[in-house]
C-alpha atoms as a PDB file:
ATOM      1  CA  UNK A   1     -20.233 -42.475   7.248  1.00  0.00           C
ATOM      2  CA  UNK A   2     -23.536 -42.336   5.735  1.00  0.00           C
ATOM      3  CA  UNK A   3     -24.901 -39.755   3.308  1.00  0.00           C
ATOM      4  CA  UNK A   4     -28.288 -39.050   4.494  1.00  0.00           C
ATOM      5  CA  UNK A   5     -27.396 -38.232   7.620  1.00  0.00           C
ATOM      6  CA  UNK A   6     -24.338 -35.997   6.588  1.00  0.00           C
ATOM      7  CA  UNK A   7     -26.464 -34.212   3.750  1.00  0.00           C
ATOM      8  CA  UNK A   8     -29.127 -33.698   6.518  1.00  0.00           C
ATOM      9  CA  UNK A   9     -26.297 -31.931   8.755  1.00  0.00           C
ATOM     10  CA  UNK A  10     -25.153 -30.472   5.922  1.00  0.00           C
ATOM     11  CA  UNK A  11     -28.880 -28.496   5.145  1.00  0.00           C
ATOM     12  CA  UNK A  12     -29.281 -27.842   8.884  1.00  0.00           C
ATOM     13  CA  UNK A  13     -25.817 -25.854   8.539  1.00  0.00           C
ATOM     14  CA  UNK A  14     -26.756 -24.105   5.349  1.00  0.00           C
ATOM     15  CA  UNK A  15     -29.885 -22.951   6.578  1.00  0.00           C
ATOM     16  CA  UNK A  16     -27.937 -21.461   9.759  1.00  0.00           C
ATOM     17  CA  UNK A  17     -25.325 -19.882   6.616  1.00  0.00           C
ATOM     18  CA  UNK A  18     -28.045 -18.564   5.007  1.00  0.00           C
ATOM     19  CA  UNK A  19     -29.933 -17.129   8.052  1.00  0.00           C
ATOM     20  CA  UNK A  20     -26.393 -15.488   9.028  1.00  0.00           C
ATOM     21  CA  UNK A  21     -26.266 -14.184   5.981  1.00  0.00           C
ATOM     22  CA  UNK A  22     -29.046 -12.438   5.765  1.00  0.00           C
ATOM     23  CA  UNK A  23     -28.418 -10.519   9.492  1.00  0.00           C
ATOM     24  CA  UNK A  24     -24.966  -9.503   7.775  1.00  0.00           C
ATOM     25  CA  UNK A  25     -27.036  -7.822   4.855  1.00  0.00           C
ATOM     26  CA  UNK A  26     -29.352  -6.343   6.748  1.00  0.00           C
ATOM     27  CA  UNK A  27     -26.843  -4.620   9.172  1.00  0.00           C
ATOM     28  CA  UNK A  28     -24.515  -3.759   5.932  1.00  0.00           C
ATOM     29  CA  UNK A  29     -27.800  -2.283   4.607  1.00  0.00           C
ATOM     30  CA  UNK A  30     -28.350  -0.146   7.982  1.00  0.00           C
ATOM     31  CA  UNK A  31     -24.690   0.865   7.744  1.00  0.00           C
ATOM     32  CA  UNK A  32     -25.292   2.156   4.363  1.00  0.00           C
ATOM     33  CA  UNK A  33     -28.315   3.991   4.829  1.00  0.00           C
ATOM     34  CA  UNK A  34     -26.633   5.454   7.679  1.00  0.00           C
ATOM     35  CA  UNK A  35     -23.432   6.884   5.573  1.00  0.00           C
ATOM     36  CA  UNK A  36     -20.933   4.594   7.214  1.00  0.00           C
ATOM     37  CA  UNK A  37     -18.707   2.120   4.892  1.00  0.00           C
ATOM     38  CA  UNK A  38     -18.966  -1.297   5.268  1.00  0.00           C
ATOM     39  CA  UNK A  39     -15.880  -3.147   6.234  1.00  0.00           C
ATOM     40  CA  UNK A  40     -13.754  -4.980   3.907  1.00  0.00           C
ATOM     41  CA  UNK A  41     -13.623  -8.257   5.774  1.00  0.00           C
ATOM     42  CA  UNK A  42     -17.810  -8.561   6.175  1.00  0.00           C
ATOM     43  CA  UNK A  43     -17.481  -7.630   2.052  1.00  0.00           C
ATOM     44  CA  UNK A  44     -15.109 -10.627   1.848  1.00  0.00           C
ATOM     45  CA  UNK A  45     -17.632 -12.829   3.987  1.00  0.00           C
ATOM     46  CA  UNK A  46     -20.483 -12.297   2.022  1.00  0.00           C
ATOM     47  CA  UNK A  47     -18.690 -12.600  -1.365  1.00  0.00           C
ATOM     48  CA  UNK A  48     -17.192 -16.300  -0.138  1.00  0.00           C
ATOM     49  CA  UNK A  49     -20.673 -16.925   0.998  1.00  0.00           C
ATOM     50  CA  UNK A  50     -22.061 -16.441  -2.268  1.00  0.00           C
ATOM     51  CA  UNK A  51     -19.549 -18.467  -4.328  1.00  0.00           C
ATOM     52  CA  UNK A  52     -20.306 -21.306  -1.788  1.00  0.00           C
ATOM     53  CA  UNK A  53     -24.023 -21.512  -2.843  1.00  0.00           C
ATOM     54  CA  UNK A  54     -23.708 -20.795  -6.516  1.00  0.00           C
ATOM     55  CA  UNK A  55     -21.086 -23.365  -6.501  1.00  0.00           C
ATOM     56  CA  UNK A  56     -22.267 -26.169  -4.671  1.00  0.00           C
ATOM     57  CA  UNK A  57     -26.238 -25.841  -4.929  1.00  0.00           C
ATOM     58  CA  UNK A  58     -26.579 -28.880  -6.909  1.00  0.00           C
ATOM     59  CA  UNK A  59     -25.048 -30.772  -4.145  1.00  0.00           C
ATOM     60  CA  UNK A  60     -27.885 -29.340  -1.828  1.00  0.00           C
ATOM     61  CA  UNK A  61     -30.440 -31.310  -3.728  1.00  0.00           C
ATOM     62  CA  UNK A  62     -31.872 -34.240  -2.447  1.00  0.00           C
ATOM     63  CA  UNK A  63     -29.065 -37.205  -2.069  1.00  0.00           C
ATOM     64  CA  UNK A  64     -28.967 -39.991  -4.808  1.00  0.00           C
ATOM     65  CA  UNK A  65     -30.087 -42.937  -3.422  1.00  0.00           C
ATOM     66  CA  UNK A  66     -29.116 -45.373  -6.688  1.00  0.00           C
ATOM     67  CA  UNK A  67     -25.133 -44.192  -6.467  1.00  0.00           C
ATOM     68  CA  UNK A  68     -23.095 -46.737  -6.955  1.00  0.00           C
ATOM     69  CA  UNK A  69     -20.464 -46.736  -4.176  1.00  0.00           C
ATOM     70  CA  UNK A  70     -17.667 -45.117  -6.204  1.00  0.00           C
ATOM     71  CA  UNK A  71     -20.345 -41.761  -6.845  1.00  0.00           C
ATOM     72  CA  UNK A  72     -21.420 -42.478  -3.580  1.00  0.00           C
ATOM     73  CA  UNK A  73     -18.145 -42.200  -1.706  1.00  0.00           C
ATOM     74  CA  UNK A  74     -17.120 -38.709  -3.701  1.00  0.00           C
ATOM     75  CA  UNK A  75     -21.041 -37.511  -3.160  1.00  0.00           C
ATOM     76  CA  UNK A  76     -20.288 -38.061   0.835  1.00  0.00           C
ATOM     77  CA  UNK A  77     -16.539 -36.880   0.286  1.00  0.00           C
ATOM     78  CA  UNK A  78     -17.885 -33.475  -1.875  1.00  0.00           C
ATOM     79  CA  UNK A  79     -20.678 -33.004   1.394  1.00  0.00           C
ATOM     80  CA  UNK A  80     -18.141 -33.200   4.103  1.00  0.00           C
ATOM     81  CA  UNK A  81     -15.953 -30.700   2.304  1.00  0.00           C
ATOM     82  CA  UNK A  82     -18.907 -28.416   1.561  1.00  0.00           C
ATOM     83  CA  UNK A  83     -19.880 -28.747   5.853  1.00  0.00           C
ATOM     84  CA  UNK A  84     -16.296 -27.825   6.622  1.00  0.00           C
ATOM     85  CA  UNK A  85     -16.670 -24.846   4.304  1.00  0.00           C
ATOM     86  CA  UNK A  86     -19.898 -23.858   5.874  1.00  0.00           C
ATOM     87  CA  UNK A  87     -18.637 -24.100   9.277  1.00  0.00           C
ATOM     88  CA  UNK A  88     -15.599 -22.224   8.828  1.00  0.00           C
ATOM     89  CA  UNK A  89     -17.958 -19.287   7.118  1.00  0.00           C
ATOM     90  CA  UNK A  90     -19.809 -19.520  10.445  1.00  0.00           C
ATOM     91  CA  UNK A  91     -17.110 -18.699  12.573  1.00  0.00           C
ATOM     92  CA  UNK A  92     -15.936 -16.051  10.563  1.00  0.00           C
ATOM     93  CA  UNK A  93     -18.803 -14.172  10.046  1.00  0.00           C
ATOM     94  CA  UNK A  94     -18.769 -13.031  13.667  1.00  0.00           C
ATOM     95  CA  UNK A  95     -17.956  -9.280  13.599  1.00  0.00           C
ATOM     96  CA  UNK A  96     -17.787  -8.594  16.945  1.00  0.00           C
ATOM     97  CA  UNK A  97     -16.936  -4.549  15.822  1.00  0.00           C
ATOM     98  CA  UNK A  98     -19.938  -4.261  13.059  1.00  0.00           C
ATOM     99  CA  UNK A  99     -19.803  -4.030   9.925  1.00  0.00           C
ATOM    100  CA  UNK A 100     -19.650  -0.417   9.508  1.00  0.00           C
ATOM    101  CA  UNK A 101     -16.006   0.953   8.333  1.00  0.00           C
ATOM    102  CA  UNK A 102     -15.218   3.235  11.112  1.00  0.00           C
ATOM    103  CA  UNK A 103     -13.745   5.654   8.809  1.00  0.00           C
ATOM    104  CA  UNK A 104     -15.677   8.268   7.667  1.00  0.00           C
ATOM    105  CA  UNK A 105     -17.050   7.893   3.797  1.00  0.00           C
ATOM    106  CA  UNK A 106     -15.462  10.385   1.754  1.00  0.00           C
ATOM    107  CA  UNK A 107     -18.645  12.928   0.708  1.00  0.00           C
ATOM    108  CA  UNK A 108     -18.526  14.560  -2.817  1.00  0.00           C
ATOM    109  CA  UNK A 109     -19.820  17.942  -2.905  1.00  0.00           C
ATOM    110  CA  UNK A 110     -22.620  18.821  -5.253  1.00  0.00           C
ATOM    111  CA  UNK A 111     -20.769  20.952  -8.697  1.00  0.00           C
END
Protein backbone atom coordinates (compact mmCIF):
# COMPACT_ATOMS: atom_id res chain seq x y z
CA UNK A 1 0.00 0.00 0.00
CA UNK A 2 1.12 3.40 -0.64
CA UNK A 3 0.40 6.53 1.38
CA UNK A 4 -0.35 9.10 -1.12
CA UNK A 5 -2.79 7.39 -2.65
CA UNK A 6 -4.56 6.17 0.64
CA UNK A 7 -4.29 9.79 2.24
CA UNK A 8 -5.80 11.04 -1.10
CA UNK A 9 -8.84 8.47 -0.55
CA UNK A 10 -8.75 9.27 2.74
CA UNK A 11 -9.51 13.43 1.99
CA UNK A 12 -11.95 12.46 -0.77
CA UNK A 13 -13.92 10.53 2.13
CA UNK A 14 -13.60 13.30 4.65
CA UNK A 15 -14.79 15.82 2.43
CA UNK A 16 -17.97 13.48 1.69
CA UNK A 17 -18.02 13.25 6.06
CA UNK A 18 -17.92 16.66 6.25
CA UNK A 19 -20.45 17.51 3.47
CA UNK A 20 -22.83 14.84 5.31
CA UNK A 21 -22.36 16.50 8.14
CA UNK A 22 -23.34 19.56 7.41
CA UNK A 23 -26.98 18.24 5.69
CA UNK A 24 -27.41 16.51 9.26
CA UNK A 25 -27.03 20.08 10.92
CA UNK A 26 -28.94 21.77 8.78
CA UNK A 27 -32.00 19.38 8.99
CA UNK A 28 -31.36 19.14 13.02
CA UNK A 29 -31.46 22.97 12.74
CA UNK A 30 -34.95 22.85 10.71
CA UNK A 31 -36.17 20.33 13.29
CA UNK A 32 -35.42 22.73 15.96
CA UNK A 33 -36.80 25.74 14.62
CA UNK A 34 -39.74 23.74 13.97
CA UNK A 35 -40.29 22.54 17.84
CA UNK A 36 -39.55 18.91 17.14
CA UNK A 37 -36.56 17.08 19.18
CA UNK A 38 -33.84 15.81 17.49
CA UNK A 39 -33.21 12.15 17.78
CA UNK A 40 -30.74 10.65 20.01
CA UNK A 41 -28.97 8.49 17.47
CA UNK A 42 -28.35 11.65 14.75
CA UNK A 43 -27.03 13.45 18.35
CA UNK A 44 -24.73 10.42 18.70
CA UNK A 45 -23.64 10.75 14.89
CA UNK A 46 -22.68 14.12 14.98
CA UNK A 47 -20.90 13.93 18.39
CA UNK A 48 -18.63 10.75 16.92
CA UNK A 49 -18.22 12.90 13.92
CA UNK A 50 -16.73 15.58 15.77
CA UNK A 51 -14.30 13.58 17.94
CA UNK A 52 -13.12 12.05 14.58
CA UNK A 53 -11.89 15.46 13.23
CA UNK A 54 -10.63 17.00 16.42
CA UNK A 55 -8.83 13.84 16.90
CA UNK A 56 -7.26 12.96 13.84
CA UNK A 57 -6.86 16.46 11.96
CA UNK A 58 -3.22 16.38 12.12
CA UNK A 59 -3.27 13.24 10.20
CA UNK A 60 -5.30 15.17 7.43
CA UNK A 61 -2.30 17.29 6.71
CA UNK A 62 -0.30 16.80 3.87
CA UNK A 63 1.62 13.18 4.04
CA UNK A 64 5.38 13.15 5.10
CA UNK A 65 7.29 12.35 2.35
CA UNK A 66 10.91 11.95 4.42
CA UNK A 67 9.26 9.05 6.89
CA UNK A 68 11.38 6.58 7.44
CA UNK A 69 9.57 3.27 6.81
CA UNK A 70 8.88 2.44 10.47
CA UNK A 71 6.75 6.21 10.72
CA UNK A 72 5.80 5.46 7.43
CA UNK A 73 4.15 2.10 7.94
CA UNK A 74 2.10 3.44 11.29
CA UNK A 75 1.35 6.91 9.17
CA UNK A 76 -0.37 4.42 6.40
CA UNK A 77 -1.59 2.02 9.32
CA UNK A 78 -3.15 5.35 11.45
CA UNK A 79 -4.87 6.48 7.64
CA UNK A 80 -6.46 3.19 6.95
CA UNK A 81 -7.93 3.11 10.43
CA UNK A 82 -9.07 6.74 10.20
CA UNK A 83 -10.89 5.63 6.34
CA UNK A 84 -12.56 2.72 8.09
CA UNK A 85 -13.81 5.15 10.72
CA UNK A 86 -15.02 7.54 8.13
CA UNK A 87 -16.76 5.00 6.20
CA UNK A 88 -18.52 3.42 8.91
CA UNK A 89 -19.78 7.21 9.98
CA UNK A 90 -21.07 7.26 6.38
CA UNK A 91 -23.24 4.48 6.59
CA UNK A 92 -24.58 5.38 9.72
CA UNK A 93 -25.50 8.68 9.23
CA UNK A 94 -28.36 7.60 6.97
CA UNK A 95 -31.59 8.42 8.86
CA UNK A 96 -33.94 7.16 6.71
CA UNK A 97 -36.88 8.50 9.52
CA UNK A 98 -35.27 12.23 10.04
CA UNK A 99 -33.85 13.50 12.54
CA UNK A 100 -36.70 14.96 14.27
CA UNK A 101 -37.74 12.98 17.67
CA UNK A 102 -41.22 12.07 16.88
CA UNK A 103 -42.26 12.75 20.31
CA UNK A 104 -43.60 15.83 21.07
CA UNK A 105 -41.08 18.42 23.06
CA UNK A 106 -42.34 18.93 26.39
CA UNK A 107 -43.50 22.97 26.36
CA UNK A 108 -43.06 24.97 29.66
CA UNK A 109 -45.68 27.39 30.27
CA UNK A 110 -44.82 31.01 30.81
CA UNK A 111 -45.07 31.74 35.19
Amino acid sequence: MNLQPNHGALEKEMKSLMDHREEVEAETRLADDQGHGIRADVKMWLVHVEELLRKNNPILGPPQCSLNCCKWCGANWEVIKIFNEITRLLDAGSFPNGVADPSPRAVLPFP
